[in-house]
Every structure is written in C-alpha cells, then in structure tokens.
Protein backbone atom coordinates (compact mmCIF):
# COMPACT_ATOMS: atom_id res chain seq x y z
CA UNK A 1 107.90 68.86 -161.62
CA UNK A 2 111.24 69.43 -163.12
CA UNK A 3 110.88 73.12 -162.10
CA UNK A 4 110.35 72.52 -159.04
CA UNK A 5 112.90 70.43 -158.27
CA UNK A 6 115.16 73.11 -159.63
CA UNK A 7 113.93 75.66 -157.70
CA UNK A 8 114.23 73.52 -154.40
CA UNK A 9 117.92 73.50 -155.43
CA UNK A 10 118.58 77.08 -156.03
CA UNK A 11 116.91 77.25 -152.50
CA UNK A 12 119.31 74.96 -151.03
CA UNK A 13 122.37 77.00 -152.62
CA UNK A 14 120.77 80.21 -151.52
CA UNK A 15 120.73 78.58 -147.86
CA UNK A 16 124.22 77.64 -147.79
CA UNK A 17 125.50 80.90 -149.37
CA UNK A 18 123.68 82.56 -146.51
CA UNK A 19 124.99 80.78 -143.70
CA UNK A 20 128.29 81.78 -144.32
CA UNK A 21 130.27 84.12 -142.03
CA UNK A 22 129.72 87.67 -142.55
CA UNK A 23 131.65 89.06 -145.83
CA UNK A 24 134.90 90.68 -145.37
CA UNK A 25 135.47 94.01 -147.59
CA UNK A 26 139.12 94.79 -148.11
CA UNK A 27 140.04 97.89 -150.53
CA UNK A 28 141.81 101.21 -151.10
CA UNK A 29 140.42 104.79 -150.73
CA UNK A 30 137.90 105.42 -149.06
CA UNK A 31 134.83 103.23 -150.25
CA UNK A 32 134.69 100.10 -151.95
CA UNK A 33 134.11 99.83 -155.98
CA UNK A 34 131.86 97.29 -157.21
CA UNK A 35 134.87 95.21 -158.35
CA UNK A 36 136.04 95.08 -154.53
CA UNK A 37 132.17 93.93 -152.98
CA UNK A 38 132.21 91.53 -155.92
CA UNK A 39 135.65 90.18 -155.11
CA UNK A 40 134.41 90.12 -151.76
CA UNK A 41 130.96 87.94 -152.25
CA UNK A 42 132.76 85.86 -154.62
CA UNK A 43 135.41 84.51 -152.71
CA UNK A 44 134.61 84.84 -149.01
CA UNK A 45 134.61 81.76 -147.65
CA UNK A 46 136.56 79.79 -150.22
CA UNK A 47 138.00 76.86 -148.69
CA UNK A 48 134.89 76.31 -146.88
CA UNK A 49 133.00 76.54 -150.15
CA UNK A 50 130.54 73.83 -151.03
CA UNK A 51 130.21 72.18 -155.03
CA UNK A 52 126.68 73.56 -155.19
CA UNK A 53 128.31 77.47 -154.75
CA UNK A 54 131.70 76.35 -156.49
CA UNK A 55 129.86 75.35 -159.65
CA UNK A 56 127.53 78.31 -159.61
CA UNK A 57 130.16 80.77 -159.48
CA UNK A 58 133.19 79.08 -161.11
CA UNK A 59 133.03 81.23 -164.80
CA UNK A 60 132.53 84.25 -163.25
CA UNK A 61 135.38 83.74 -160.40
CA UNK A 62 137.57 83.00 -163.35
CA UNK A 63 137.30 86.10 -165.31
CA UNK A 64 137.15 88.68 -162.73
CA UNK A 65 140.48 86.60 -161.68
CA UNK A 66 141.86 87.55 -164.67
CA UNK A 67 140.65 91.09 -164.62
CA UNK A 68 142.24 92.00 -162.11
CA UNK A 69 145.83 90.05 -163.10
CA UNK A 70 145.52 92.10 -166.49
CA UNK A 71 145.13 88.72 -168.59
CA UNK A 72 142.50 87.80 -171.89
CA UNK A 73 139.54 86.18 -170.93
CA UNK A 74 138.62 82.85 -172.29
CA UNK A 75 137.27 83.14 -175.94
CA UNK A 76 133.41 82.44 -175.20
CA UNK A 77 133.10 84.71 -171.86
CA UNK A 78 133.15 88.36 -171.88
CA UNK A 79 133.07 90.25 -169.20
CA UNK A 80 132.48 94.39 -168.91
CA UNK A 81 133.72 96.08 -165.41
CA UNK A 82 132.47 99.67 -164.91
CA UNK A 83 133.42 101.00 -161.43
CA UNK A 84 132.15 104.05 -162.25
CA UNK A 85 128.47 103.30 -162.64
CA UNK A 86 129.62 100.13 -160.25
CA UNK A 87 127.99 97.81 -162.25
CA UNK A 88 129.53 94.14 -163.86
CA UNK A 89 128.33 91.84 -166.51
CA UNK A 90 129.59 88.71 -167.21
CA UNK A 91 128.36 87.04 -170.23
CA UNK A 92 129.38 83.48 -171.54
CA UNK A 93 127.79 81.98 -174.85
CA UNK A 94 128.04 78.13 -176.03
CA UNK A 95 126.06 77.39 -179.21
CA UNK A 96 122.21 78.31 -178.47
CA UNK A 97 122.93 79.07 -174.57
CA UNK A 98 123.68 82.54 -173.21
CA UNK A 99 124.26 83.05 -169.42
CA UNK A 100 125.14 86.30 -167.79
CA UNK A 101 125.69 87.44 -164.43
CA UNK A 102 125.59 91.23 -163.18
CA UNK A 103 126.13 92.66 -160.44
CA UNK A 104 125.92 96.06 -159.14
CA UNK A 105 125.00 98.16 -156.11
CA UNK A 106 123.22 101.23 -154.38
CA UNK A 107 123.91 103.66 -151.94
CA UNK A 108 121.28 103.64 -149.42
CA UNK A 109 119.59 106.80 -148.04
CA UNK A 110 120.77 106.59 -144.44
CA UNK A 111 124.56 106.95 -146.20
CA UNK A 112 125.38 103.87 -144.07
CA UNK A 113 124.88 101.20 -146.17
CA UNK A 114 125.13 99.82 -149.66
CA UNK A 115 122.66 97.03 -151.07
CA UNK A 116 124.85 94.55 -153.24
CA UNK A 117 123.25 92.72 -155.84
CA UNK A 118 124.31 89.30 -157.70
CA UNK A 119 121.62 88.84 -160.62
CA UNK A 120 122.44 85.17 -162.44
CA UNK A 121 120.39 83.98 -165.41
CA UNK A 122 121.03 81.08 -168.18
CA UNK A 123 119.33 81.17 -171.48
CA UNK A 124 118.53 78.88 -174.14
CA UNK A 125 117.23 80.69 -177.65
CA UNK A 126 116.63 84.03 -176.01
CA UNK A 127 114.49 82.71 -173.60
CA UNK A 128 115.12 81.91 -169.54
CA UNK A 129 115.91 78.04 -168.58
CA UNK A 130 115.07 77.74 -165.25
CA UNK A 131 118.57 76.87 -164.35
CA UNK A 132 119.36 75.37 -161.10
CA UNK A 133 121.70 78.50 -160.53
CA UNK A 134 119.43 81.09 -161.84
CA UNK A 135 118.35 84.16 -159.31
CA UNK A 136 118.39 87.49 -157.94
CA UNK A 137 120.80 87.44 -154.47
CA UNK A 138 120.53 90.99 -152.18
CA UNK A 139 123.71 91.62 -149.60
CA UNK A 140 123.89 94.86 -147.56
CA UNK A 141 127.56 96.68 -146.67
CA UNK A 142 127.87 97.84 -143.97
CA UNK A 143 130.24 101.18 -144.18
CA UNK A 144 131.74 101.48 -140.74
CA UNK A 145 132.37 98.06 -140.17
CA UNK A 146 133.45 97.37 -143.76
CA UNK A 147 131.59 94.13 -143.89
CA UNK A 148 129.10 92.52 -146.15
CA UNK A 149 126.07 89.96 -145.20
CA UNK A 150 122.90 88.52 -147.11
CA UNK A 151 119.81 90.18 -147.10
CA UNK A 152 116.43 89.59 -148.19
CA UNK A 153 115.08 91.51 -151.50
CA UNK A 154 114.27 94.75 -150.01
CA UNK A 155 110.36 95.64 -150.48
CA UNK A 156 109.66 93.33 -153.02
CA UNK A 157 109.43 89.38 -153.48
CA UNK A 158 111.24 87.93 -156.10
CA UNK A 159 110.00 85.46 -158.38
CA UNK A 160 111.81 82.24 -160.24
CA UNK A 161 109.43 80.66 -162.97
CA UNK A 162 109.34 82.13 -166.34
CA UNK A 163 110.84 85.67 -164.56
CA UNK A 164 114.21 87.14 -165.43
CA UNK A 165 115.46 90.20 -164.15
CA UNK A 166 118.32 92.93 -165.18
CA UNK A 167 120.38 94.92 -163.16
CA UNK A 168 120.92 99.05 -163.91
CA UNK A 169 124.28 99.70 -165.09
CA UNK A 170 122.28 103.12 -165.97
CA UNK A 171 120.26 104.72 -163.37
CA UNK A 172 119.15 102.72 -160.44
CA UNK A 173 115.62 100.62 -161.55
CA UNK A 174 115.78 97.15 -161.70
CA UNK A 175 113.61 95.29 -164.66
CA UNK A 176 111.84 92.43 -164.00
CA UNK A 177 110.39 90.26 -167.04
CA UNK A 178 107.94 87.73 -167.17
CA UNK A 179 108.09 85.48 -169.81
CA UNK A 180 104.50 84.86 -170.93
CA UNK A 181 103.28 81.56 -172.79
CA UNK A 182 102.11 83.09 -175.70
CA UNK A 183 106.21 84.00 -176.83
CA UNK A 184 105.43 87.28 -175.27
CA UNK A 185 107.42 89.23 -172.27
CA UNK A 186 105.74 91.60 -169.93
CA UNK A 187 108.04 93.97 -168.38
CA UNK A 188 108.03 95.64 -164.92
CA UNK A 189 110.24 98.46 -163.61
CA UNK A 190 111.04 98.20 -159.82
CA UNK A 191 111.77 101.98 -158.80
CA UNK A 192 114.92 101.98 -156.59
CA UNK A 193 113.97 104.57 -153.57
CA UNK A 194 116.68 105.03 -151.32
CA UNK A 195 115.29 101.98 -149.63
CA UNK A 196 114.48 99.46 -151.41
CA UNK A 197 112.33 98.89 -154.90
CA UNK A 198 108.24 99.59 -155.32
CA UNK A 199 106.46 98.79 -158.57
C-alpha cells in the first residue's frame, strides 16, 4: 500500500512538472552543454514552483548553484559535471542513505533535437527506497527554437517498483535494474538508437 501511495505522488509531481510552460534554453556558442539544459529544467519556472518540485530538486539546485559561482559544495553532496560527455551526477550520502541524480542527454538522428534526461534515485543500504521523488523524467530540445518541453520515455515504458536505472556518462545505453526478492539484481541494457531505446 505504502508503495503505492508513493508512486501516486511521484505521479502527481511528474504532472505538475509537466504542465509547466515550455523550457527556456539560454547559452553561449552555438549549442547548449548539459550544464545549460540542466540549468534550464531546473529552474524554469521558479517562482511558480510548487513544494512537491521545490523539495525534489532543492540539493541538486544548490550545488549546481554553486558550480557555476566557483564555490565548495556542502560536505555530504558531491557533485561531478562533465560537459564533454554531457553527463551530471549528483550524489548526497547521510548515514545508510545514498541519493543521486544524473542527468545527461542525446543527440537525436534527425540533428534537430536533443532528448534530456533527469534520472533521480534514493537508496537505503545499497538498495532502491521507493522514494516519493524517485524516477526517470525524458525532455526533448528543440534546436531552432532553443526551447525545452517534457516528453514521454521514448520506445520504452518505464517502471517504479523495485527498478532503478543509470544514465551513460560513457556511450549512450541506459541500464535498467530490477531489484529481485531473493537480494539479487537483474540488469537490462536499453540500446540508445538515434531514436529512442529498444531492449
């Protein structure tokens, strides 16, 4: 029951988040790194955000805040920016907890888009909580327009209970684990295709 409830609630964030206005891309050069589309996805919207999304995303809008102003980040949060392979992981550990939220993106075969991803999981002795926050969220850029909105997972459906997943900061697969009763894990590599992901 619990988990249920919880995921009703992630599905009430996700419905908020995704009735926002569409996402406004600002940067240098000429395309966005993944620090701009996350700056962008983070804090669209701000003043108009609700405490479901401000709790959700309060750690990690603090640290890439500080990033970018050059200061330390808090002792228990690390966070690892690498616009090259645009990928970001921000991690955040408190006694027997571990969260972490990546984010990264692809360039999409019709060289018009890119497919954003925002990939948030909490757990509790190496294992996945359930959190209320915890999930896989798709946006697509648009290049011409320089503007960002939410998407549904593209080719795939993505899963809650007892499922994790981890974003490529190396090639472009995304691994999905399902964490079995037994203790086990069963893994599962979604093959990125210039489209979207196939098993």
């Amino acid at each position: 029951m619990k988990r249920i409830a919880l995921a009703l609630i992630f599905a009430g964030c996700l419905l908020a988040m995704s009735a926002q206005d569409v996402m406004k891309v600002k940067f240098s050069g000429a395309k966005p790194t993944i620090t701009d589309l996350a700056w962008a996805f983070l804090f669209s919207d701000d003043d108009e955000e609700d405490e479901c999304d401000s709790e959700a995303t309060a750690g990690i809008k603090d640290a890439l805040t500080r990033y970018r102003q050059g200061r330390p980040q808090e002792e228990d949060v690390k966070l690892t920016v690498d616009n090259k392979a645009g990928y970001i992981l921000y991690e955040w550990r408190y006694e027997n907890y571990y969260s972490k939220i990546e984010m990264c993106f692809w360039n999409e075969a019709d060289k018009k888009h890119k497919l954003f991803a925002y990939n948030c999981w909490l757990f509790k002795d190496g294992k996945p909580t359930g959190g209320q926050y915890d999930g896989l969220i798709f946006c697509r850029y648009t290049n011409s327009s320089r503007t960002m909105q939410y998407c549904e997972a593209p080719c795939f459906d993505t899963e809650f209970f007892n499922t994790s997943y981890t974003l490529p900061r190396i090639g472009k697969n995304i691994i999905m684990t399902k964490w079995l009763e037994d203790g086990t894990k069963a893994e599962t590599t979604l093959k990125w295709n210039g489209h979207g992901f196939t098993k």
